[in-house]
PDB file of N, CA and C in Angstrom:
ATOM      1  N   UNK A   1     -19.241 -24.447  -3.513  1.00  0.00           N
ATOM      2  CA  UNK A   1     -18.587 -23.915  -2.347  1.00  0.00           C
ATOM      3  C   UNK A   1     -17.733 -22.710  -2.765  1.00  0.00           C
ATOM      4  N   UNK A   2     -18.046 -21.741  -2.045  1.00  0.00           N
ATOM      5  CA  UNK A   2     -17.172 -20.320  -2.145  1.00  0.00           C
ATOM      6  C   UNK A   2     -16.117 -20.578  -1.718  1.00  0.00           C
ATOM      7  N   UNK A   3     -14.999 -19.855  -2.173  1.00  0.00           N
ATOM      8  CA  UNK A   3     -13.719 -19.726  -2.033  1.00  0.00           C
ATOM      9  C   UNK A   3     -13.275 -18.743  -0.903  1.00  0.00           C
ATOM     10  N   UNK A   4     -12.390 -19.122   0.145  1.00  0.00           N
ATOM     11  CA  UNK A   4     -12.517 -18.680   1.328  1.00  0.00           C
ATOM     12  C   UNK A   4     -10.994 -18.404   1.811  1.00  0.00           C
ATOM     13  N   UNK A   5     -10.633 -17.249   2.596  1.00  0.00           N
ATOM     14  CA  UNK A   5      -9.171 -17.510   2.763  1.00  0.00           C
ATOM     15  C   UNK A   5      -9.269 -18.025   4.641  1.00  0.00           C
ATOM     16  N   UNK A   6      -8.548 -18.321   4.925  1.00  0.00           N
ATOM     17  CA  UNK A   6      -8.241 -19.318   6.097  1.00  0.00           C
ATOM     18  C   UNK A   6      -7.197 -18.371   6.776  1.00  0.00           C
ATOM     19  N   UNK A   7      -7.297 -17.992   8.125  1.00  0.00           N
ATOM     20  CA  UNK A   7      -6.179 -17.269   9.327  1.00  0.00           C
ATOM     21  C   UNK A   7      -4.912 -17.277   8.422  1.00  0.00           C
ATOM     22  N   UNK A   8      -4.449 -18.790   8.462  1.00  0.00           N
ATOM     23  CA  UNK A   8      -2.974 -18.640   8.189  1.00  0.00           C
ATOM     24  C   UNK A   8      -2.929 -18.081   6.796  1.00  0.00           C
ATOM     25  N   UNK A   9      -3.857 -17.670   5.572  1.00  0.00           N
ATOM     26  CA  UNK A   9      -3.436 -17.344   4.185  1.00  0.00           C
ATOM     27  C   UNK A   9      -3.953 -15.865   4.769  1.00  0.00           C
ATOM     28  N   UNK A  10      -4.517 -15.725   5.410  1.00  0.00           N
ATOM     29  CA  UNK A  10      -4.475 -14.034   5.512  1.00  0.00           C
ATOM     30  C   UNK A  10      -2.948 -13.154   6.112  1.00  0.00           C
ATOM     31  N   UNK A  11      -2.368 -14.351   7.386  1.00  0.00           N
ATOM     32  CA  UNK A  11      -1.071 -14.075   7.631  1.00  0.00           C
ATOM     33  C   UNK A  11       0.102 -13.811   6.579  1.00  0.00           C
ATOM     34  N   UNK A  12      -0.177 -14.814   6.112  1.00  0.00           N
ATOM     35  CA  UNK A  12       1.033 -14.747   4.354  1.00  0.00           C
ATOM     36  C   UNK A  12       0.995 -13.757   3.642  1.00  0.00           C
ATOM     37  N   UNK A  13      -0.487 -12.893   3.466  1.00  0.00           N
ATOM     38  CA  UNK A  13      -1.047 -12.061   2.694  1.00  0.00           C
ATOM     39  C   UNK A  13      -0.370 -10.939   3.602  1.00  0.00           C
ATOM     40  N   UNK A  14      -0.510 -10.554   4.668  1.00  0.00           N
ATOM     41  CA  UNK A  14      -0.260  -9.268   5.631  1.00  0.00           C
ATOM     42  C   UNK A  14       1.452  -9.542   5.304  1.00  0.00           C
ATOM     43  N   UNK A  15       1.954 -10.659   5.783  1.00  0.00           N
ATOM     44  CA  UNK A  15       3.376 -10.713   5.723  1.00  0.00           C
ATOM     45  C   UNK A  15       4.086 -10.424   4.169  1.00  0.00           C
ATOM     46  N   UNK A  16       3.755 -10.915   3.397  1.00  0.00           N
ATOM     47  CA  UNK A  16       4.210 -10.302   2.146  1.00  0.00           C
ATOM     48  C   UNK A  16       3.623  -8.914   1.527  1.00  0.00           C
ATOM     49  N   UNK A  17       2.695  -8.167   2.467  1.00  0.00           N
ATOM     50  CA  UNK A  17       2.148  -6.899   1.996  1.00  0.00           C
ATOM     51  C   UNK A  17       3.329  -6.064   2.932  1.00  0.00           C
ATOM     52  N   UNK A  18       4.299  -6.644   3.927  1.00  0.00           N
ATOM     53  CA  UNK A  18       5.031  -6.003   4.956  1.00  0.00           C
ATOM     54  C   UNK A  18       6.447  -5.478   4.140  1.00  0.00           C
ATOM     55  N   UNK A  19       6.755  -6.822   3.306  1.00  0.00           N
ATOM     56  CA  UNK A  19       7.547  -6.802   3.188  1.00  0.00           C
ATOM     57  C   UNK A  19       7.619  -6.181   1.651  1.00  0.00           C
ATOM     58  N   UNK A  20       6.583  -6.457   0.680  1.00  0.00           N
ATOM     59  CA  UNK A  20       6.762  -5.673  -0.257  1.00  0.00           C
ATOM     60  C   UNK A  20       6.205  -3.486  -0.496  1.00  0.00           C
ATOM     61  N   UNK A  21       5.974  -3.417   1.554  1.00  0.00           N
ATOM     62  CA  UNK A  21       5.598  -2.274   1.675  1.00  0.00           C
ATOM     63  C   UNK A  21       7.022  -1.572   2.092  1.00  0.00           C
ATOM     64  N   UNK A  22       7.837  -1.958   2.221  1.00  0.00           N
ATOM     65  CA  UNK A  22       9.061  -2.075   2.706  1.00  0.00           C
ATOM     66  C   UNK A  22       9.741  -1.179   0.997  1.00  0.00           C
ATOM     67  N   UNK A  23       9.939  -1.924  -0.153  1.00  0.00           N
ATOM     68  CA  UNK A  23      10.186  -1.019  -0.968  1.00  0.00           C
ATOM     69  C   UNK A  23       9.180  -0.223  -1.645  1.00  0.00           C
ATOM     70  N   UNK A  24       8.019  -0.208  -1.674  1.00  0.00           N
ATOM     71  CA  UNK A  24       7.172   0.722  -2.334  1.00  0.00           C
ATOM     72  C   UNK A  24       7.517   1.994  -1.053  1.00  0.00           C
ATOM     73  N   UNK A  25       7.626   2.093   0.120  1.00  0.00           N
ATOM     74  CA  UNK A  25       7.914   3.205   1.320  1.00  0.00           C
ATOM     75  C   UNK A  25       9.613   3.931   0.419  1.00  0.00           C
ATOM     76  N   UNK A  26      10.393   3.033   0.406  1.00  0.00           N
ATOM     77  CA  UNK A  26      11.507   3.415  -0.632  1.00  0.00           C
ATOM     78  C   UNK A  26      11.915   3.789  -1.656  1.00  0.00           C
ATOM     79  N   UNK A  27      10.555   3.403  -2.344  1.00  0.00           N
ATOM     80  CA  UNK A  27      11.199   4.014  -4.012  1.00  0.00           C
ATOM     81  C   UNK A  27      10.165   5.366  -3.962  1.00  0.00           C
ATOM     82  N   UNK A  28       9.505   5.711  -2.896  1.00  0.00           N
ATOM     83  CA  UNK A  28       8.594   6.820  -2.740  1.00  0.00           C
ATOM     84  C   UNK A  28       9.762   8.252  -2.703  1.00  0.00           C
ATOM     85  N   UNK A  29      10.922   8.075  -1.936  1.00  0.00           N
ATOM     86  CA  UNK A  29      12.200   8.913  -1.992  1.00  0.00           C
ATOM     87  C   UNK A  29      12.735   9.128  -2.960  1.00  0.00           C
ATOM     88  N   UNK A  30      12.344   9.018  -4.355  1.00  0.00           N
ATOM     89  CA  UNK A  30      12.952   9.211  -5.946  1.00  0.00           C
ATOM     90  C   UNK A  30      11.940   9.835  -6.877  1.00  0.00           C
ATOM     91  N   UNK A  31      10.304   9.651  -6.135  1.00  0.00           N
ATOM     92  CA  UNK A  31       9.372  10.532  -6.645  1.00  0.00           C
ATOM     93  C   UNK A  31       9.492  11.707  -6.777  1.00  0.00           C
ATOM     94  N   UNK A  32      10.103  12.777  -6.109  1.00  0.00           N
ATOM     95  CA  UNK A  32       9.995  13.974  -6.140  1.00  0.00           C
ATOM     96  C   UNK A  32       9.748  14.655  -7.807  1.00  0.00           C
ATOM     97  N   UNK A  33      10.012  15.827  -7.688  1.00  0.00           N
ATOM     98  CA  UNK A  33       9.301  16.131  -9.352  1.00  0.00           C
ATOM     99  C   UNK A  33       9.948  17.807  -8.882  1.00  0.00           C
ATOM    100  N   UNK A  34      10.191  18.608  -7.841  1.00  0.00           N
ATOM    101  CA  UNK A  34      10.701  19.834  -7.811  1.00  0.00           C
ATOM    102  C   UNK A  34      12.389  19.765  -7.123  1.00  0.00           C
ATOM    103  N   UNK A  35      12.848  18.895  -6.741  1.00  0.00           N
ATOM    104  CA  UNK A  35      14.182  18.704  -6.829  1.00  0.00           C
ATOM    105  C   UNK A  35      15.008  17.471  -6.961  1.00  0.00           C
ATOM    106  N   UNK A  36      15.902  17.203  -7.269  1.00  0.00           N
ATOM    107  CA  UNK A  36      16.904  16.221  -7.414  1.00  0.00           C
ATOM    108  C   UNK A  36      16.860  14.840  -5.986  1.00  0.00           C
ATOM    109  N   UNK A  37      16.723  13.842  -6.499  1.00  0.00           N
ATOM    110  CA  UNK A  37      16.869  12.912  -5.270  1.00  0.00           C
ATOM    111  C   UNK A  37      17.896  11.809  -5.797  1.00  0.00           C
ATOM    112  N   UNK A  38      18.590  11.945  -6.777  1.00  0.00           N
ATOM    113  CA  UNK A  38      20.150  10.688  -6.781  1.00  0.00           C
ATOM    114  C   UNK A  38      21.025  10.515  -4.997  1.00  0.00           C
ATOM    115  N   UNK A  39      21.332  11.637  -4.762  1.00  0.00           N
ATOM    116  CA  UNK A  39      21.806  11.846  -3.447  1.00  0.00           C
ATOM    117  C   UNK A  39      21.700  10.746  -2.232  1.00  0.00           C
ATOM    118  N   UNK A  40      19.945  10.220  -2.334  1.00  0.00           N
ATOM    119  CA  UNK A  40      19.176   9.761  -1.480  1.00  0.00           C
ATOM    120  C   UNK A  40      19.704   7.832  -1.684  1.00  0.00           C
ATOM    121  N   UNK A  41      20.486   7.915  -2.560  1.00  0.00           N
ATOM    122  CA  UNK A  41      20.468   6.473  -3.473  1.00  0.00           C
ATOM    123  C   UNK A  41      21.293   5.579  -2.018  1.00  0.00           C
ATOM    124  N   UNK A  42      22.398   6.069  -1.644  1.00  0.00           N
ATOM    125  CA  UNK A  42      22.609   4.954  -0.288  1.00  0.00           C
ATOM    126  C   UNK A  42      22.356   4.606   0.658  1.00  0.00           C
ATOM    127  N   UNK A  43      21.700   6.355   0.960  1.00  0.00           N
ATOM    128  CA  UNK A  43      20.842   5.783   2.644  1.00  0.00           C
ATOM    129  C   UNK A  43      19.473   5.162   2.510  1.00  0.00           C
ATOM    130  N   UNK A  44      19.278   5.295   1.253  1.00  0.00           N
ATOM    131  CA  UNK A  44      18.032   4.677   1.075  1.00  0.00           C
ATOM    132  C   UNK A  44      17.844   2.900   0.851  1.00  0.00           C
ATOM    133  N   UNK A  45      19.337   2.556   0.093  1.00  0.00           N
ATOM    134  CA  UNK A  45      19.821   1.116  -0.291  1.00  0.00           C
ATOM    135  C   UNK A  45      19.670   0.534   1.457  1.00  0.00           C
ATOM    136  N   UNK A  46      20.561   1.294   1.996  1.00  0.00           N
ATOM    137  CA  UNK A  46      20.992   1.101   3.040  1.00  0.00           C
ATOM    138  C   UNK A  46      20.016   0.869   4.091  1.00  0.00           C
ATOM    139  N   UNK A  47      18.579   1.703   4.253  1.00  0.00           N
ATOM    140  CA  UNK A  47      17.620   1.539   4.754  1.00  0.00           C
ATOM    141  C   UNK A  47      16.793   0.222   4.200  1.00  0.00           C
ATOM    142  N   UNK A  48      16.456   0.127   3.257  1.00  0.00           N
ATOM    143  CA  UNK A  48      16.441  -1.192   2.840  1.00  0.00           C
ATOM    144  C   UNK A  48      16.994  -2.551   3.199  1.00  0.00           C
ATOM    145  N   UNK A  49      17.909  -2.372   3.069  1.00  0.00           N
ATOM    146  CA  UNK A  49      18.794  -3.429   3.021  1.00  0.00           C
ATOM    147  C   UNK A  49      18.566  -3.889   4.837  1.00  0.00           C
ATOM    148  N   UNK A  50      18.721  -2.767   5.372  1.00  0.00           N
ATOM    149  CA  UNK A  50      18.479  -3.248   7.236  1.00  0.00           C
ATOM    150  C   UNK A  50      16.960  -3.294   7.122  1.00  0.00           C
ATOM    151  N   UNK A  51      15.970  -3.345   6.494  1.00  0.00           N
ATOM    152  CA  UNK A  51      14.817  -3.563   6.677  1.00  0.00           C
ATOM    153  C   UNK A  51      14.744  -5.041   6.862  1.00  0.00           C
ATOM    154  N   UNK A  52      15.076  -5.084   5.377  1.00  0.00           N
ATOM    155  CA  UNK A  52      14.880  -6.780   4.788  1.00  0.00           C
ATOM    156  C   UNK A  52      16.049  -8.037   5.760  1.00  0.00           C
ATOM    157  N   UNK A  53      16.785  -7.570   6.161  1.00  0.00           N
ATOM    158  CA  UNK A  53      17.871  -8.414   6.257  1.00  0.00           C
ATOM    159  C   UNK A  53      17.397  -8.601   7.820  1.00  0.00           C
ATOM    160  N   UNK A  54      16.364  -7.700   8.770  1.00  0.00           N
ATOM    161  CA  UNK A  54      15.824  -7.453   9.858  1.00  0.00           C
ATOM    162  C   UNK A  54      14.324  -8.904   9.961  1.00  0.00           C
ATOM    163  N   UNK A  55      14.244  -8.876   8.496  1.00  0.00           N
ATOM    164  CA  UNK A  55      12.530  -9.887   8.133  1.00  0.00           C
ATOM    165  C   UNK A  55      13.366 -11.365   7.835  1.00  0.00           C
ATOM    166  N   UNK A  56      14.343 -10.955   7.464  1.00  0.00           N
ATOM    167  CA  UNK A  56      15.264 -12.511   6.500  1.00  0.00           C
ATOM    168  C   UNK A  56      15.472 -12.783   8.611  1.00  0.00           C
ATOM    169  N   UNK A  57      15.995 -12.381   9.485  1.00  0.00           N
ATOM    170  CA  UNK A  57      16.429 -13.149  10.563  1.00  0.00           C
ATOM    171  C   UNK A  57      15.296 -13.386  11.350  1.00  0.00           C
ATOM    172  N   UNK A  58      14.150 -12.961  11.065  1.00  0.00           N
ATOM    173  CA  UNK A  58      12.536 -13.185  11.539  1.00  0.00           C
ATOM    174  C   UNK A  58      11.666 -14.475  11.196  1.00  0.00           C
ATOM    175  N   UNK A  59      11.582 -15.604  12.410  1.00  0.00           N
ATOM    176  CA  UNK A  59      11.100 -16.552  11.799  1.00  0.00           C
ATOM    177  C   UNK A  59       9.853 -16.564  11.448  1.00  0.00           C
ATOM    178  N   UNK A  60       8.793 -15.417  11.763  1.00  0.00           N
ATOM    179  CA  UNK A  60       7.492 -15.033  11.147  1.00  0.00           C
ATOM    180  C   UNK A  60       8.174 -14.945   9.543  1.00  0.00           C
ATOM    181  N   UNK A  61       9.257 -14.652   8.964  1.00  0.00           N
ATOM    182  CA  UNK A  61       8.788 -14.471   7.304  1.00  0.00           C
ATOM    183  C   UNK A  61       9.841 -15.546   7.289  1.00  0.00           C
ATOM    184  N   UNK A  62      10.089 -16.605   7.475  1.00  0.00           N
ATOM    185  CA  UNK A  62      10.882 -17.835   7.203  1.00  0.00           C
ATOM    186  C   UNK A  62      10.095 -18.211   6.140  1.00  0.00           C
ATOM    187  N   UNK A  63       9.355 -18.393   5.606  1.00  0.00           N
ATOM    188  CA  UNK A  63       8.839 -18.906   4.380  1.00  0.00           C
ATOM    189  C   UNK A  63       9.236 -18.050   2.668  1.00  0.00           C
ATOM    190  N   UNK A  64       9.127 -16.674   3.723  1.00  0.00           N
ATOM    191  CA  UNK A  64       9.721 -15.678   2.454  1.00  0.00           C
ATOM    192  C   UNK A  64      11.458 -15.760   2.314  1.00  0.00           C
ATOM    193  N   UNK A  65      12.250 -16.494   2.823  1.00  0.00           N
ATOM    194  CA  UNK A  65      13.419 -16.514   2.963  1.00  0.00           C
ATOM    195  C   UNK A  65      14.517 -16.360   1.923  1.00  0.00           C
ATOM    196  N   UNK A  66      13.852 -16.953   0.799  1.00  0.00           N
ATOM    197  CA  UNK A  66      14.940 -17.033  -0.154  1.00  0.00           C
ATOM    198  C   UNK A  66      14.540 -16.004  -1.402  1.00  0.00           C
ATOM    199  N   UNK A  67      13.204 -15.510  -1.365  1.00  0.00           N
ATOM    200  CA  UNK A  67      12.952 -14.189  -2.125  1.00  0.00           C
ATOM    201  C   UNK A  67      13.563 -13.176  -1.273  1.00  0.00           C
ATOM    202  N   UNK A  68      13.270 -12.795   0.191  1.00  0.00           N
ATOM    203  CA  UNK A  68      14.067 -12.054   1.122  1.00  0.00           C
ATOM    204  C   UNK A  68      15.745 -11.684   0.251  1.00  0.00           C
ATOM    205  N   UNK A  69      16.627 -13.033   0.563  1.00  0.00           N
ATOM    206  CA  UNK A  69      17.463 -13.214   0.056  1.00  0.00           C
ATOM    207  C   UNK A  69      17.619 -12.785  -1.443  1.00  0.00           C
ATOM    208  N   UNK A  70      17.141 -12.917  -2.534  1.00  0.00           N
ATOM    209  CA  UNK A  70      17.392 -12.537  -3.573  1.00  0.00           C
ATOM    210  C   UNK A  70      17.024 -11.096  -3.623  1.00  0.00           C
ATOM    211  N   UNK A  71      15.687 -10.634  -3.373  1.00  0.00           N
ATOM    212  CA  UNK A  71      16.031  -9.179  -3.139  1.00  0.00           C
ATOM    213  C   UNK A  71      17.585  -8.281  -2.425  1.00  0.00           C
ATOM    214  N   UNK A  72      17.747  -9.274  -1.385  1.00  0.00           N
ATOM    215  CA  UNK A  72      18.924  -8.524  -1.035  1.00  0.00           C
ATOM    216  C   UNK A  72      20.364  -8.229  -1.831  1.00  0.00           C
ATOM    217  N   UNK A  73      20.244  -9.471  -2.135  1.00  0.00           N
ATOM    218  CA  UNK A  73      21.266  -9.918  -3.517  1.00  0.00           C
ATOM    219  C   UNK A  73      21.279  -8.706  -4.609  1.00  0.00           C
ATOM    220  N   UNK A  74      20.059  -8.256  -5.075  1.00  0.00           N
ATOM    221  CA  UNK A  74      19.502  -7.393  -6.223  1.00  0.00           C
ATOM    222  C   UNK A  74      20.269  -6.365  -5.273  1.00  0.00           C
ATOM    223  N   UNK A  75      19.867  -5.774  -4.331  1.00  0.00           N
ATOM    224  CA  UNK A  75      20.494  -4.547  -3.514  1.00  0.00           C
ATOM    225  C   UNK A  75      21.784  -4.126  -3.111  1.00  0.00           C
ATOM    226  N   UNK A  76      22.389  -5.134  -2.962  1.00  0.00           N
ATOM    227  CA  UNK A  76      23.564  -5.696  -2.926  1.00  0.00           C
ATOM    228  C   UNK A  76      24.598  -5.424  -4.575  1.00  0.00           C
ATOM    229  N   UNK A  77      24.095  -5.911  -5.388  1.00  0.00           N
ATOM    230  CA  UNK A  77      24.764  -5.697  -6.947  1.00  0.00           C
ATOM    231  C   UNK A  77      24.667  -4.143  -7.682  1.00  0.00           C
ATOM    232  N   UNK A  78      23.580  -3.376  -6.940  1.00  0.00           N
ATOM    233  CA  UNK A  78      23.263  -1.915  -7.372  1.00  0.00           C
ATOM    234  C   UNK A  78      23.869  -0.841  -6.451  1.00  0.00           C
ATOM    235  N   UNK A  79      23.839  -1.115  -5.337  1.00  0.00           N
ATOM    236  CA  UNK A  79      24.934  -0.734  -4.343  1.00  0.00           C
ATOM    237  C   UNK A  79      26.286  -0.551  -4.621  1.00  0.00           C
ATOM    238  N   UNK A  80      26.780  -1.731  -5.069  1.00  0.00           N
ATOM    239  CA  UNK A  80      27.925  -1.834  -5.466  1.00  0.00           C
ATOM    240  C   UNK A  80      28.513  -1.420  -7.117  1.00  0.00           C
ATOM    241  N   UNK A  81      27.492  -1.390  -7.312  1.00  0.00           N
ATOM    242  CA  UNK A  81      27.479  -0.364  -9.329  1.00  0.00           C
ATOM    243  C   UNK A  81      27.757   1.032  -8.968  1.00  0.00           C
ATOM    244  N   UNK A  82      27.424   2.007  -7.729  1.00  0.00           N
ATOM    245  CA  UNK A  82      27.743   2.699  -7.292  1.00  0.00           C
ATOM    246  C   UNK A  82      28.884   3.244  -7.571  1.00  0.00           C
ATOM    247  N   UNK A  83      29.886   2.311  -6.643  1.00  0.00           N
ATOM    248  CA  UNK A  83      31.287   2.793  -6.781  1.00  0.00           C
ATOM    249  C   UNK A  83      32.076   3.371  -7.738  1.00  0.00           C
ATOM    250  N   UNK A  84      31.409   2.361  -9.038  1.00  0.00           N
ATOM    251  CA  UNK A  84      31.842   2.735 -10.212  1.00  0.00           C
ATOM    252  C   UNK A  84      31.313   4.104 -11.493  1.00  0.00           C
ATOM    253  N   UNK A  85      30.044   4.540 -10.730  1.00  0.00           N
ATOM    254  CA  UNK A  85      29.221   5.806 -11.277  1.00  0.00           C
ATOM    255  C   UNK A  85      29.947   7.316 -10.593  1.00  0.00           C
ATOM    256  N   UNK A  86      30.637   7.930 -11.359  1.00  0.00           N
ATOM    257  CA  UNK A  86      31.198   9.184 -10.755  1.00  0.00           C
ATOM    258  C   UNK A  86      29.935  10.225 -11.063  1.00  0.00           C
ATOM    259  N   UNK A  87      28.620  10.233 -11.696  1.00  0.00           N
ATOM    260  CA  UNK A  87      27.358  10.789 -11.584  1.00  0.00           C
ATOM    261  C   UNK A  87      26.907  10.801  -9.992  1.00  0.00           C
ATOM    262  N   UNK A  88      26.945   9.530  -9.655  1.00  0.00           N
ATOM    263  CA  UNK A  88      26.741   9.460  -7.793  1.00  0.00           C
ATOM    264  C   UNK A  88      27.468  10.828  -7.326  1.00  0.00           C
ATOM    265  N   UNK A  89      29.044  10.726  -7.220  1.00  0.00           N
ATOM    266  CA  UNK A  89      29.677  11.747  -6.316  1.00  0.00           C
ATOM    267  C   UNK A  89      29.315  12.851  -6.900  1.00  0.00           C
ATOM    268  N   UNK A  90      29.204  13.304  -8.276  1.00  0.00           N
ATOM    269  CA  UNK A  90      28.532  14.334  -8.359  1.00  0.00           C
ATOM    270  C   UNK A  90      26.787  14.830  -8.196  1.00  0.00           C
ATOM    271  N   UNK A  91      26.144  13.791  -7.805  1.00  0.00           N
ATOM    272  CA  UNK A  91      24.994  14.668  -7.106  1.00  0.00           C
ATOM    273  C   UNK A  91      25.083  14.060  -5.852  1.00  0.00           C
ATOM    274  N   UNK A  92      26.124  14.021  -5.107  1.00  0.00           N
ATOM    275  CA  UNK A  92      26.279  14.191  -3.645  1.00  0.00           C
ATOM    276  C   UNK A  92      26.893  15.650  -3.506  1.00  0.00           C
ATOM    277  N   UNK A  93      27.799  15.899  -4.292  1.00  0.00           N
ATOM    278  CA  UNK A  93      28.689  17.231  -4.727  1.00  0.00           C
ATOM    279  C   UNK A  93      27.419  18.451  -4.618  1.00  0.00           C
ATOM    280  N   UNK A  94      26.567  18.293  -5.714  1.00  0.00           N
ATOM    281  CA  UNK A  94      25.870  19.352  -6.212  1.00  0.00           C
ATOM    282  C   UNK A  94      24.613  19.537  -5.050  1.00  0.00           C
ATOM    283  N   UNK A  95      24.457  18.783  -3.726  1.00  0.00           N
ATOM    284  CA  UNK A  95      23.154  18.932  -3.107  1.00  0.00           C
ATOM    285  C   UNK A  95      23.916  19.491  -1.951  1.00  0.00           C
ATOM    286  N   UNK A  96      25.328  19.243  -1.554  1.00  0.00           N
ATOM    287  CA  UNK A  96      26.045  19.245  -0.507  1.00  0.00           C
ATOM    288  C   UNK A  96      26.067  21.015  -0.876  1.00  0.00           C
ATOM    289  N   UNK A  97      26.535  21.310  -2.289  1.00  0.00           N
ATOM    290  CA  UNK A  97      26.674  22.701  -2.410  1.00  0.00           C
ATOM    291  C   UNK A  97      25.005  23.364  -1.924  1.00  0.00           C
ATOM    292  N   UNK A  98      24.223  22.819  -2.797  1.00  0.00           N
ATOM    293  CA  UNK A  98      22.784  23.557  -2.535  1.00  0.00           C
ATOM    294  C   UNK A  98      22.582  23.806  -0.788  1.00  0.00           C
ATOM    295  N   UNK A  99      23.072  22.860  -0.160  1.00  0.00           N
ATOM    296  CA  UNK A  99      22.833  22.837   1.266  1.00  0.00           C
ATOM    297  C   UNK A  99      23.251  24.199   2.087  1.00  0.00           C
ATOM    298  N   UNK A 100      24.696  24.160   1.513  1.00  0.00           N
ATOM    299  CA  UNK A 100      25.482  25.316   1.755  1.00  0.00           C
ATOM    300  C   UNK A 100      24.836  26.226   1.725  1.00  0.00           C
ATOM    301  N   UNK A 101      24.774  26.745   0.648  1.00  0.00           N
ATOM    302  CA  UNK A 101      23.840  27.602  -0.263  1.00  0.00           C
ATOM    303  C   UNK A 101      22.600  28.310   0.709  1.00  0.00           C
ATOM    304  N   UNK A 102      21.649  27.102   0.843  1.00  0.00           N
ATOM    305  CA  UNK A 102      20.670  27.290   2.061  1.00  0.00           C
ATOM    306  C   UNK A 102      20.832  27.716   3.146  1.00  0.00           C
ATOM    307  N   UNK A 103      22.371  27.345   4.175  1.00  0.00           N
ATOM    308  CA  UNK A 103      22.656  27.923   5.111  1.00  0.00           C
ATOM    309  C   UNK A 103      23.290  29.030   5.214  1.00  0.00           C
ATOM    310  N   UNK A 104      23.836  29.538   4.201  1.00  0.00           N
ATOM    311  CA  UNK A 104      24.233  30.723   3.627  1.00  0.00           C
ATOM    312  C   UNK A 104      23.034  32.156   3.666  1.00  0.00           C
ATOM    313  N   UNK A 105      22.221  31.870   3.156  1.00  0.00           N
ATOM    314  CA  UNK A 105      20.993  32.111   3.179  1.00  0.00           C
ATOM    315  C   UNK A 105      20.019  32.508   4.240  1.00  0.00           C
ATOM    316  N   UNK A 106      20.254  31.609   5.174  1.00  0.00           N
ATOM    317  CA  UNK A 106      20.295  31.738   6.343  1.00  0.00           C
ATOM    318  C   UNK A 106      19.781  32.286   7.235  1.00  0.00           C
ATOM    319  N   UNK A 107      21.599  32.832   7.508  1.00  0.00           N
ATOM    320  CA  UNK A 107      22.346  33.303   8.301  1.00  0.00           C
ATOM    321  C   UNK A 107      21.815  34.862   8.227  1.00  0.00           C
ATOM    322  N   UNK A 108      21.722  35.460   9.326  1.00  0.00           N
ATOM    323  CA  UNK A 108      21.161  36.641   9.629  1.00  0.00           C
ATOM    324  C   UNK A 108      22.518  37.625   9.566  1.00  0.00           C
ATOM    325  N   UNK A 109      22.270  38.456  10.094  1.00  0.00           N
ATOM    326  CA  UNK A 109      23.636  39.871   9.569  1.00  0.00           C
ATOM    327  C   UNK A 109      24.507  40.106  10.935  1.00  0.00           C
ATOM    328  N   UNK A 110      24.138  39.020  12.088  1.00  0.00           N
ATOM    329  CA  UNK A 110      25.541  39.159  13.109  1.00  0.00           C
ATOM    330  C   UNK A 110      26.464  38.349  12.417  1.00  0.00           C
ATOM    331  N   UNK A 111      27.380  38.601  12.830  1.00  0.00           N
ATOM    332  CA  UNK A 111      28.526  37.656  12.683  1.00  0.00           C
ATOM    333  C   UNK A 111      28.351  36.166  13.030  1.00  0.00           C
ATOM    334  N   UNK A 112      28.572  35.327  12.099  1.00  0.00           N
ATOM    335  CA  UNK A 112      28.592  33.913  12.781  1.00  0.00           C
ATOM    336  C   UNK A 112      30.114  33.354  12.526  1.00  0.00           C
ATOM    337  N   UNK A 113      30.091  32.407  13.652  1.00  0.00           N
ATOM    338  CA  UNK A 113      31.276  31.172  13.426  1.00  0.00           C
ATOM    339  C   UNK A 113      31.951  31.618  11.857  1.00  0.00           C
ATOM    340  N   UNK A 114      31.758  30.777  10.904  1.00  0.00           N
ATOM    341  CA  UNK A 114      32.416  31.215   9.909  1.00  0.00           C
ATOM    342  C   UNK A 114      32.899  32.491   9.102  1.00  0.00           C
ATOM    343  N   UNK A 115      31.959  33.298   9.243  1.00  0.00           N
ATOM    344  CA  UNK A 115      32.269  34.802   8.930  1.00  0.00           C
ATOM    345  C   UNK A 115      33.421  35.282  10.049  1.00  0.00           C
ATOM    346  N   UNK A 116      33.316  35.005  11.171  1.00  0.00           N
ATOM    347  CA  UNK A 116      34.714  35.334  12.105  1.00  0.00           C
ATOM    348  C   UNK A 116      35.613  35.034  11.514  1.00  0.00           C
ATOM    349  N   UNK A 117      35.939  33.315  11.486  1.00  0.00           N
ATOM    350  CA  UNK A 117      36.427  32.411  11.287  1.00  0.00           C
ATOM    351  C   UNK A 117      37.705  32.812  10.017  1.00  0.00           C
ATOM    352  N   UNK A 118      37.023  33.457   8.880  1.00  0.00           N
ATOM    353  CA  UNK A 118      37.501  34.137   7.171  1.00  0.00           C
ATOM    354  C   UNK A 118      37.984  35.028   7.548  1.00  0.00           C
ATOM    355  N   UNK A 119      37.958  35.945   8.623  1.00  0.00           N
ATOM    356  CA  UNK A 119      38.702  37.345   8.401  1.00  0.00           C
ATOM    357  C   UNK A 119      40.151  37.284   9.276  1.00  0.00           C
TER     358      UNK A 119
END
């Protein structure tokens, strides 16, 4: 007899492909290769974190509950390593400048808001 999967093991299969598509969609925001993405590190925790914590109150993944949970836990402890990395505020610092930079750039040769604003 061949080995066969059954409705409900295909459900389990889709439901844990949901939820582990959930961070492979996330750690896709750190791939880059032509600029800097540290910056991206809280809204991205943060997007996460309301993903999973959205599947943990979902009784469709009640079975995944306590991996749910420990992932969050993991997210939760790196989040909070944060606070203590002053590398963080400086590439929030250094993208906030580049941004500038860009809108600086811009700006065409009327006068805008800020150029008034300086004199």
């Amino acid at each position: 007899m061949a080995f066969t999967l059954k409705a409900a093991d295909w459900e389990h299969i889709n439901n844990m492909q949901a939820i582990i598509s959930d961070a492979n969609a996330i750690q896709q925001y750190f791939s880059a290769e032509q600029h800097p993405t540290l910056w991206r590190v809280v809204p991205v925790l943060e997007e996460l974190q309301t993903s999973w914590e959205a599947k943990q109150n979902d009784l469709k993944y009640h079975p995944y509950h306590s991996a749910i949970g420990h992932g969050l836990a993991k997210i939760g402890k790196y989040y909070n390593k944060l606070d203590d990395k002053p590398v963080y505020v400086l590439a929030l610092s250094r993208f906030n400048l580049i941004l500038m930079h860009f809108y600086f750039d811009c700006l065409d040769s009327s006068p805008s808001i800020l150029q008034v604003g300086l004199h």
